[in-house]
Protein backbone atom coordinates (compact mmCIF):
# COMPACT_ATOMS: atom_id res chain seq x y z
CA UNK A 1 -32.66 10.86 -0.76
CA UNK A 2 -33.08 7.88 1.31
CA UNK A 3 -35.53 7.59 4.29
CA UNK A 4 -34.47 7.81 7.33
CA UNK A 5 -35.75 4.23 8.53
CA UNK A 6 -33.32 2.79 5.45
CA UNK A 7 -29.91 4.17 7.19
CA UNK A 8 -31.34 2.64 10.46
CA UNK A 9 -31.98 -0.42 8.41
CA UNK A 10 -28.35 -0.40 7.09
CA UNK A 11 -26.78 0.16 10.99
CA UNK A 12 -28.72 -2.64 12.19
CA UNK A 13 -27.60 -4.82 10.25
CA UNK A 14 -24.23 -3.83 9.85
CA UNK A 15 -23.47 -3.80 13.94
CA UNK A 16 -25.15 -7.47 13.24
CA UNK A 17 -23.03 -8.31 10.78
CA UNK A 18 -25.50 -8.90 7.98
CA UNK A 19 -24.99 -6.63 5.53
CA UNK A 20 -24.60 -7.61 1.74
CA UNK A 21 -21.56 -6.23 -0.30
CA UNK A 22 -24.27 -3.70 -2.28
CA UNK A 23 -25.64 -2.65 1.13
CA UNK A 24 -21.73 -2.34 3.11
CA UNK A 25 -21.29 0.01 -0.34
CA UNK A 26 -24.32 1.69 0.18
CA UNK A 27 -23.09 2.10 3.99
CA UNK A 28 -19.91 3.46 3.01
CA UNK A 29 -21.52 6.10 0.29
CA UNK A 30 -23.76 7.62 3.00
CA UNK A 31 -20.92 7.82 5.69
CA UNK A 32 -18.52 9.44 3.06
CA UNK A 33 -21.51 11.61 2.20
CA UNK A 34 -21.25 12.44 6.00
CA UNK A 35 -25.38 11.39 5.87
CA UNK A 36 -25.02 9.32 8.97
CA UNK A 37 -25.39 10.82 12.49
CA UNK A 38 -25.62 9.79 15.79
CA UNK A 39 -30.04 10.51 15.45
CA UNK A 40 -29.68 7.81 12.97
CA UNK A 41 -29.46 4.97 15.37
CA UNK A 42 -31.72 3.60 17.31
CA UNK A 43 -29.92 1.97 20.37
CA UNK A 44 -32.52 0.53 22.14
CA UNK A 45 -33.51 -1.38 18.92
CA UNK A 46 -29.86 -2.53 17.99
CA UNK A 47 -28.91 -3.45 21.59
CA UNK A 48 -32.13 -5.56 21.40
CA UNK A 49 -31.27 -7.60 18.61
CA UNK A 50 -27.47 -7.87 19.62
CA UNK A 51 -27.05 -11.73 21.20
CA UNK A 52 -24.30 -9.80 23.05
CA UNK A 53 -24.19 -6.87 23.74
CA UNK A 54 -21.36 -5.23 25.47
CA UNK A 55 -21.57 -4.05 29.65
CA UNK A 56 -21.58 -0.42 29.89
CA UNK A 57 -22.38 1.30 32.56
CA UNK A 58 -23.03 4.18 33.20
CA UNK A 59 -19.45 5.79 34.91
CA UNK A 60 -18.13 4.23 31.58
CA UNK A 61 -20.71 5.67 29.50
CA UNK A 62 -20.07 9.11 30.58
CA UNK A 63 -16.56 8.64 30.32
CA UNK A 64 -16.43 7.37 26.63
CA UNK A 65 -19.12 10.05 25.67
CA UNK A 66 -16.28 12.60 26.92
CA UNK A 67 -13.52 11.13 25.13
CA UNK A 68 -15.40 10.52 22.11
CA UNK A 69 -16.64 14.54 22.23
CA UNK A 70 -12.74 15.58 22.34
CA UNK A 71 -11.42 13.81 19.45
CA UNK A 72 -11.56 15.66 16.40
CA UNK A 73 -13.13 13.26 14.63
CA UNK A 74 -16.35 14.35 16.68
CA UNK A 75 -15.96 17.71 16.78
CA UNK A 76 -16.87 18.65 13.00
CA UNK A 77 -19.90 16.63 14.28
CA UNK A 78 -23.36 18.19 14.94
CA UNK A 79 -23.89 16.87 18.45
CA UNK A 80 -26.28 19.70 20.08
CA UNK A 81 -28.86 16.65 20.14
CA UNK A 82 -27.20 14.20 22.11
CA UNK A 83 -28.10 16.57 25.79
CA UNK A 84 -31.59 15.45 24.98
CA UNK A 85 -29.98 11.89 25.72
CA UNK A 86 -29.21 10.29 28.70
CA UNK A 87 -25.06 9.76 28.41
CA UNK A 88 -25.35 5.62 28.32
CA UNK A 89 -27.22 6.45 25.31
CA UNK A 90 -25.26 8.91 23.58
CA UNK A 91 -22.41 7.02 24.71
CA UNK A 92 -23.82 3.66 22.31
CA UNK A 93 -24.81 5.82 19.92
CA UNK A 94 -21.25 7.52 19.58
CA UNK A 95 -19.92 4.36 19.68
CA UNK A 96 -21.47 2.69 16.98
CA UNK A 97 -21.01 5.70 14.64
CA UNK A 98 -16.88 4.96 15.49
CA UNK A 99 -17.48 1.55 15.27
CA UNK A 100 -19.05 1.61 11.64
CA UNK A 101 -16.84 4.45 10.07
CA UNK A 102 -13.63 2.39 11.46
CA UNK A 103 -14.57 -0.48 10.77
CA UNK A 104 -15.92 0.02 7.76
CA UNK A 105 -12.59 2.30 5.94
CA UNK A 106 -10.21 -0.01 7.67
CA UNK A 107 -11.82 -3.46 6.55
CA UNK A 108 -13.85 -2.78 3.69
CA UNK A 109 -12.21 0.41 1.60
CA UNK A 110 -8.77 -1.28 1.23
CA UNK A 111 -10.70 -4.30 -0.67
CA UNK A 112 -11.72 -2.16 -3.33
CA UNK A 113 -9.95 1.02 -3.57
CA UNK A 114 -6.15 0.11 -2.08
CA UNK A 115 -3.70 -2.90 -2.47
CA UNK A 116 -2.16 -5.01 0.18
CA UNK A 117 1.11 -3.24 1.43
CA UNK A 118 3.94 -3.96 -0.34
CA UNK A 119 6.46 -4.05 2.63
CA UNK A 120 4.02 -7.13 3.66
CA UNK A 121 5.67 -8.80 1.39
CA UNK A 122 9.43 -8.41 2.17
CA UNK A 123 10.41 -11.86 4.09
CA UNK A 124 13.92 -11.65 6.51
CA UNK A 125 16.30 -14.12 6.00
CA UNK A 126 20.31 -14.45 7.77
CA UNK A 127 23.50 -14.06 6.93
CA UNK A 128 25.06 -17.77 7.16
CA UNK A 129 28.68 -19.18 6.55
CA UNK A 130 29.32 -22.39 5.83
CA UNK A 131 32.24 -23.98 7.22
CA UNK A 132 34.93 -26.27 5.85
CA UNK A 133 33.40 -28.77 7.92
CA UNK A 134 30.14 -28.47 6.66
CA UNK A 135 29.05 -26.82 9.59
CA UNK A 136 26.84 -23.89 8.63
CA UNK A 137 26.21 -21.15 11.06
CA UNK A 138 23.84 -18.31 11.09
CA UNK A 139 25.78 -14.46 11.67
CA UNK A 140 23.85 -11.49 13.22
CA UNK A 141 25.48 -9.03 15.06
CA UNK A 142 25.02 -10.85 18.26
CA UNK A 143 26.56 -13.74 17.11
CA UNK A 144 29.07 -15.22 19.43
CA UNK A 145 32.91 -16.00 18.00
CA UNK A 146 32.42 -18.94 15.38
CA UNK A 147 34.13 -22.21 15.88
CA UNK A 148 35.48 -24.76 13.92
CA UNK A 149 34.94 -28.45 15.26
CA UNK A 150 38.36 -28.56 16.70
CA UNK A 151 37.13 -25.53 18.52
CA UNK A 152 39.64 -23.36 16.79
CA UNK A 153 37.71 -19.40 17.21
CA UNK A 154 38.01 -18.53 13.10
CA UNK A 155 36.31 -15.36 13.50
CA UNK A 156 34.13 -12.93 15.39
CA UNK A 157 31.57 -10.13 15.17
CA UNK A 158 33.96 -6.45 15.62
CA UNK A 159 31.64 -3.29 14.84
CA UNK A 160 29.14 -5.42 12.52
CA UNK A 161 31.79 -6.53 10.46
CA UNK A 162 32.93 -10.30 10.81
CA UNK A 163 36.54 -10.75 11.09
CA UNK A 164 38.21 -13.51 9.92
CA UNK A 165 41.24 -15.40 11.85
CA UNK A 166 43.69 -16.57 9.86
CA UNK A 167 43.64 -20.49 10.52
CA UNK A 168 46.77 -22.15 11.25
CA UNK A 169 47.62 -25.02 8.30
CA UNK A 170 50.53 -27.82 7.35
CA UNK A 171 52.16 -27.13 4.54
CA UNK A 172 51.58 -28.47 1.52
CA UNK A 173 47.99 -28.96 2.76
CA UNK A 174 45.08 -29.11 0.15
CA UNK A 175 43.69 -25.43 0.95
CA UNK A 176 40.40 -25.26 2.54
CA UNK A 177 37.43 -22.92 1.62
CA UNK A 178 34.41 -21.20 3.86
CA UNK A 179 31.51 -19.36 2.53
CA UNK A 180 29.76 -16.41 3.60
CA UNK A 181 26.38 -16.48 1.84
CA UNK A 182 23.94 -13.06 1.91
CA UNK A 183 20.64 -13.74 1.04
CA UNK A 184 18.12 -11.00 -0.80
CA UNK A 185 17.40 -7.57 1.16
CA UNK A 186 20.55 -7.78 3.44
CA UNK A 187 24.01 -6.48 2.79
CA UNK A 188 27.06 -7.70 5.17
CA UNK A 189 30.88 -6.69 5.74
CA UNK A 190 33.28 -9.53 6.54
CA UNK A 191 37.20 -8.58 6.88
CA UNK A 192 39.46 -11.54 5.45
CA UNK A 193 42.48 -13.08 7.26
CA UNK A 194 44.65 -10.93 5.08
CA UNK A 195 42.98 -7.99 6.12
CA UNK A 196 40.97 -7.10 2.98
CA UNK A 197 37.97 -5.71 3.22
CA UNK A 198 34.68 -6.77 1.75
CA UNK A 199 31.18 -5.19 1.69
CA UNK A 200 28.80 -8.19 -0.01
CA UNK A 201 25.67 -7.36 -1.52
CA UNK A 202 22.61 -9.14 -1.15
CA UNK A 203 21.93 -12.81 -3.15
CA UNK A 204 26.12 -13.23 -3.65
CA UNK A 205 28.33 -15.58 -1.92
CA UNK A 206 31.81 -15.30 -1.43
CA UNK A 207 33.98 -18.40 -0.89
CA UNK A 208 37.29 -17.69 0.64
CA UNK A 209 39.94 -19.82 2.04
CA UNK A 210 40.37 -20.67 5.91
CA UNK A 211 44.15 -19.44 5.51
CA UNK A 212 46.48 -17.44 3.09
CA UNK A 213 49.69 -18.67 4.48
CA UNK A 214 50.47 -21.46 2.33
CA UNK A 215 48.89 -20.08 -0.90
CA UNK A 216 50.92 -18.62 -3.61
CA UNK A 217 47.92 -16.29 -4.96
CA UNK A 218 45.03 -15.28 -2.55
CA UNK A 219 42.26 -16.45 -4.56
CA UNK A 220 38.26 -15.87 -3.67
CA UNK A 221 35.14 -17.53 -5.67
CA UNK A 222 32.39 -14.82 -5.97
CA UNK A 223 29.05 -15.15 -7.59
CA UNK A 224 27.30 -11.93 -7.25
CA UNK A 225 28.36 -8.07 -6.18
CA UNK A 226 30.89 -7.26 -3.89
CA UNK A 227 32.85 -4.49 -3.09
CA UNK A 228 36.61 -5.11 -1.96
CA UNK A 229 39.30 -3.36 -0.72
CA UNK A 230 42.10 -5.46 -0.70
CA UNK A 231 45.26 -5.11 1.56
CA UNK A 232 48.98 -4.91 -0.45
CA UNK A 233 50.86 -7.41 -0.73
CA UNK A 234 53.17 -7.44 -4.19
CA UNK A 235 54.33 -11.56 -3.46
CA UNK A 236 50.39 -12.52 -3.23
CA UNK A 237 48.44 -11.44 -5.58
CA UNK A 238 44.37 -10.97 -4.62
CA UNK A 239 42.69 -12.46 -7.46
CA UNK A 240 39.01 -12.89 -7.86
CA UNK A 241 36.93 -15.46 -9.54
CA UNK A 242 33.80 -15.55 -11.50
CA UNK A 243 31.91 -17.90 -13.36
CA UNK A 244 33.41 -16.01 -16.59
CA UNK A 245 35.79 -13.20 -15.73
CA UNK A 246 39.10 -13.46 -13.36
CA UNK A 247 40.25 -9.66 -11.45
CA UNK A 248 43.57 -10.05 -10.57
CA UNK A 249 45.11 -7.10 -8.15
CA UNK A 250 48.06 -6.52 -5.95
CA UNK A 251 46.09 -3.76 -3.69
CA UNK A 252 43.33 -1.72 -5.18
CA UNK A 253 39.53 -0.61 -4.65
CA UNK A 254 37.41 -2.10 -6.79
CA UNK A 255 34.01 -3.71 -7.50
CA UNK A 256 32.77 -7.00 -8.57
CA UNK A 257 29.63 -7.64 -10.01
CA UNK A 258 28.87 -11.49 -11.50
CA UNK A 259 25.07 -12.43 -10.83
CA UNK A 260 24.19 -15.77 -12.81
CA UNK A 261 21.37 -14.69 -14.34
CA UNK A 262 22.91 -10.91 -15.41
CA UNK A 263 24.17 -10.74 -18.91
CA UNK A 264 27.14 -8.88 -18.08
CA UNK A 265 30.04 -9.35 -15.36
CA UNK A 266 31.31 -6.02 -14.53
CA UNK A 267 34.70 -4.42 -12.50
CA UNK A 268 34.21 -0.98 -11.78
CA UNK A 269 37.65 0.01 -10.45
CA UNK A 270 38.02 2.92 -7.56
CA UNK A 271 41.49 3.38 -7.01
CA UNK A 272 44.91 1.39 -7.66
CA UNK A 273 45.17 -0.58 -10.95
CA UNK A 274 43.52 -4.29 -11.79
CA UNK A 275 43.88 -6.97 -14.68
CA UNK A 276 41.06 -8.60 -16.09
CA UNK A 277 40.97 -12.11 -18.25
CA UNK A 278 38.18 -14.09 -19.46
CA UNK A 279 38.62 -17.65 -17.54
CA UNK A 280 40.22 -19.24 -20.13
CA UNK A 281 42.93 -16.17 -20.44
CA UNK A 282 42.54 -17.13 -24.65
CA UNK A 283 43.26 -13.48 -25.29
CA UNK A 284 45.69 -10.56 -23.24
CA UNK A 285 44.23 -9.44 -20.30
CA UNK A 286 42.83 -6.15 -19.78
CA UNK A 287 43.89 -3.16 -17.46
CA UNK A 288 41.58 -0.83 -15.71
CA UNK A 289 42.61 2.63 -14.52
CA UNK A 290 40.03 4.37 -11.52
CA UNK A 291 36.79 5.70 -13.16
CA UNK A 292 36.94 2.39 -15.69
CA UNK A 293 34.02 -0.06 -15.98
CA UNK A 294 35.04 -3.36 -17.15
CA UNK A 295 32.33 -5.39 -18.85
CA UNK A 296 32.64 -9.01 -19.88
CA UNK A 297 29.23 -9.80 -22.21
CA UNK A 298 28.52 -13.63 -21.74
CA UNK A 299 26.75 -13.37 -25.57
CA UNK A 300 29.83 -12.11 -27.68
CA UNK A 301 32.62 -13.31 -24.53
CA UNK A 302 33.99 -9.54 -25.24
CA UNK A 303 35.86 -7.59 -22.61
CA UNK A 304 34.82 -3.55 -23.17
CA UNK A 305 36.42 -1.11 -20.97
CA UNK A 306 34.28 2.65 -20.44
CA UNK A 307 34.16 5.64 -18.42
CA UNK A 308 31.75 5.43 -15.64
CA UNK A 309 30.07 6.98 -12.33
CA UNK A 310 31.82 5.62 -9.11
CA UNK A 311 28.65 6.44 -7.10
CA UNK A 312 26.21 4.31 -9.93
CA UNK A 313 28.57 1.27 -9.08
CA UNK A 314 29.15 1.59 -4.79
CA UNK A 315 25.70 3.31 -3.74
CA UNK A 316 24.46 -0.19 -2.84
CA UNK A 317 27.05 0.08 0.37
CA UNK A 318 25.04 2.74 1.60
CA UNK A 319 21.65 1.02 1.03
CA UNK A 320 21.25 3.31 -2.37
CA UNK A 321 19.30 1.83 -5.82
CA UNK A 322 20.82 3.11 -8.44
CA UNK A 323 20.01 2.32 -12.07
CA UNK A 324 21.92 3.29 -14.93
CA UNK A 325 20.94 2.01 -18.88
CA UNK A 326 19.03 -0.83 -16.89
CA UNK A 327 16.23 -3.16 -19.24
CA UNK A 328 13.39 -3.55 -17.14
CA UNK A 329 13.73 -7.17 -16.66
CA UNK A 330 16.73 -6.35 -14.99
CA UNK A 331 15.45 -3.80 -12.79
CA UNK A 332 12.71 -6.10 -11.55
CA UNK A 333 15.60 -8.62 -10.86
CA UNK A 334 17.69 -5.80 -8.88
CA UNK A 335 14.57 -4.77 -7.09
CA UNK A 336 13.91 -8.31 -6.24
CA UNK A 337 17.67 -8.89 -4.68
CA UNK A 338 17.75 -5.33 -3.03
CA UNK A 339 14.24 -5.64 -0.99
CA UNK A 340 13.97 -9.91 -1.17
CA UNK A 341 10.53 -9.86 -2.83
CA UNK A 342 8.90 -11.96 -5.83
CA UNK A 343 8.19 -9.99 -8.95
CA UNK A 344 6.85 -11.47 -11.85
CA UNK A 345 5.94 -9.22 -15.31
CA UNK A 346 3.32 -9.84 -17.38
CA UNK A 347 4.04 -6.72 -19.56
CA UNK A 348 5.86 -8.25 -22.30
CA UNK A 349 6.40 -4.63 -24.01
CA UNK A 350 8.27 -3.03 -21.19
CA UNK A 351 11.00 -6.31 -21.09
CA UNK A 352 13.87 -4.72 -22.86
CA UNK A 353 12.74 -1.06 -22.38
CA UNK A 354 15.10 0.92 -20.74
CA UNK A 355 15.16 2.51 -17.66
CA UNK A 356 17.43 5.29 -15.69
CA UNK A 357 16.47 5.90 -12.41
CA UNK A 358 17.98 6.99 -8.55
CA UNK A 359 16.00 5.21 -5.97
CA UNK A 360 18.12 6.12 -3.64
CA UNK A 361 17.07 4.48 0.00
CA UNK A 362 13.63 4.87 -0.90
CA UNK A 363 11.31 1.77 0.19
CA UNK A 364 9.74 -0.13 -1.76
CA UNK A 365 6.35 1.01 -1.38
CA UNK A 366 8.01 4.51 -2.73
CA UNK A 367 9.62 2.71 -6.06
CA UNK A 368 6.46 1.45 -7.42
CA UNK A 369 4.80 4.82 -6.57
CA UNK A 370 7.68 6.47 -8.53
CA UNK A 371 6.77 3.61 -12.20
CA UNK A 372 3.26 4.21 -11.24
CA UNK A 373 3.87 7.96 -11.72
CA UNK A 374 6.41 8.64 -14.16
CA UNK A 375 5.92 5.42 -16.29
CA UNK A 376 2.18 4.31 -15.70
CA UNK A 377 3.69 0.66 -14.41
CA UNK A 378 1.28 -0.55 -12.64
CA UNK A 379 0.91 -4.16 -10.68
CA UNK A 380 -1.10 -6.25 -8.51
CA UNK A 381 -0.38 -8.54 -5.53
CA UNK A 382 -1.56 -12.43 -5.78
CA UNK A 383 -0.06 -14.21 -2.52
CA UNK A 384 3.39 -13.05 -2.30
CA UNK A 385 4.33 -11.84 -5.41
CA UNK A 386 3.71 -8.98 -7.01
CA UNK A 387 2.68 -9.09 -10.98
CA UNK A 388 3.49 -6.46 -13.16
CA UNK A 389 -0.07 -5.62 -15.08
């Protein structure tokens, strides 16, 4: 057991910041050890060697003593002794035994028994549209009606969902395009001047044109996940464009989702009917019925049609994670679009392992709890991105 004049030792220097690493671990062994009491400290000493010390008097003294005696941090404590003090004293002494236990689990434990918090790491981007005219506005919920430079009001914010105007246009104009772009960790709603609904999900943009008068087809660019719900009408059909894969409708519920970097473009269809086509339209197109997942593989260009869960393919409306028959490299990639962090893996075996899982609205603190638990995934954090170990 240590002598008594070491754990003054260790105090003193601590409150004078000159502890080593061993001796701030040595600190911390005796404190969980609960071998550290007020009798420890001399305050007379450490107040001496203090350049500056803090004022206390003696009507604050008394008063921190009391509030320090009340807390229940100091009542498991043996403090019979302390009467024997006068209350400035006790009051230091109390004090300093705060000090070093706060201190001490708040700035040194973390180092070397917890990481960094993971929500630290989530960074908050906007919503922003791009006009026709280049212009390119940010869109919160307090954003004021959006102008074109003619000063034309194209849309506004209507119960968080942005509503398009349908912008007056010559005929036999060359149609014009705006894009909403939704960056990682945000979802947004925008209603079209048709009156179709879509629900975006984060990293997609959507470019859409300023009017749907003089078109023959109502035709939207997408690159990423969106969910629409498109008004009827049988003279214009709503088509939508990916990079490989064309979803042509008349009125229907369906979603859309075409990330670059995914392997697969998929429709999963709700309600109503739609046709799919590779972009090319080589072969006949495709027709889902509701419950259908459409799949488009980029390596054999092959349209597959399959039964599958509505709720595994429109949770991400309601802020839901839901992974079904997902590689791992994917799921980092989803987790990095859903919460807008960095992930980087340096487990080459878990790359193409597979993974099911229901995240739910979970954080994502709570997701890598969940791989640490039930798969032993395990990472680290170096700057802003965290490495999968």
């Amino acid at each position: 057991m240590l002598k008594e004049n070491r754990i003054a030792l260790l105090i003193k220097k601590f409150a004078n910041n000159k502890c080593s690493d061993a001796e701030i671990e040595e600190l911390i062994s005796l404190l969980k050890q609960n071998k550290v009491s007020e009798s420890d400290i001399d305050v007379d000493t450490i107040l001496e060697s203090i350049e500056k010390p803090e004022v206390l008097d003696d009507k604050n003294a008394k008063k921190i003593y009391s509030n320090i005696l009340e807390s229940n941090a100091f009542r498991k404590r043996n403090t019979r002794f302390l009467s024997k003090k006068t209350a400035k004293l006790a009051a230091y002494a109390a004090v300093f035994i705060a000090l070093i236990s706060v201190t001490i689990f708040n700035n040194y434990i973390p180092i070397t028994t917890k990481k960094p918090s993971l929500n630290s790491l989530i960074s908050e981007e906007n919503v922003t549209i791009k006009l026709t005219d280049g212009a390119i506005e940010v869109v919160t919920k307090n954003t004021k009606p959006i102008e074109n430079k003619e000063g034309e009001v194209i849309g506004e914010i209507k119960n968080n969902v942005l509503t398009l105007n349908n912008q007056k246009e010559p005929k036999d104009t060359i149609i014009k395009y705006n894009t909403i772009n939704v960056p990682y960790g945000k979802t947004f709603e925008l209603s079209l001047a048709d009156g179709t609904r879509v629900k975006i999900n984060a990293g997609t943009s959507l470019k859409f044109p300023t009017s749907f008068s003089n078109a023959k087809n109502r035709t939207v660019y997408l690159q990423g996940e969106a969910f629409f719900e498109v008004s009827k009408d049988k003279k214009h059909p709503f088509i939508v464009k990916t990079e490989n894969l064309d979803v042509e409708v008349l009125g229907t519920e369906f979603n859309v989702s075409a990330y670059n970097e995914d392997i697969k473009s998929q429709v999963f269809l709700v309600e109503g009917s739609v046709e799919l086509s590779k972009e090319n339209k080589i072969k006949e197109p495709v027709l889902l019925v509701p419950g259908e997942l459409g799949s488009l593989n980029q390596a054999n260009t092959q349209i597959t049609v399959e039964e599958a869960s509505s709720y595994a393919h429109t949770s991400w409306m309601h802020g839901e994670l839901i992974l079904r028959n997902v590689k791992f490299e994917n799921l980092l990639k989803r987790l990095e679009r859903h919460f807008n962090v960095a992930i980087q893996n340096e487990n080459t075996e878990l790359t193409n392992k597979i993974f099911n899982a229901n995240f739910g609205d979970q954080s994502i603190e709570m997701v890598f709890k969940y791989l640490k638990e039930i798969h032993d995934i395990d990472y680290k954090i170096d700057e802003n991105t965290i490495i999968i170990k």
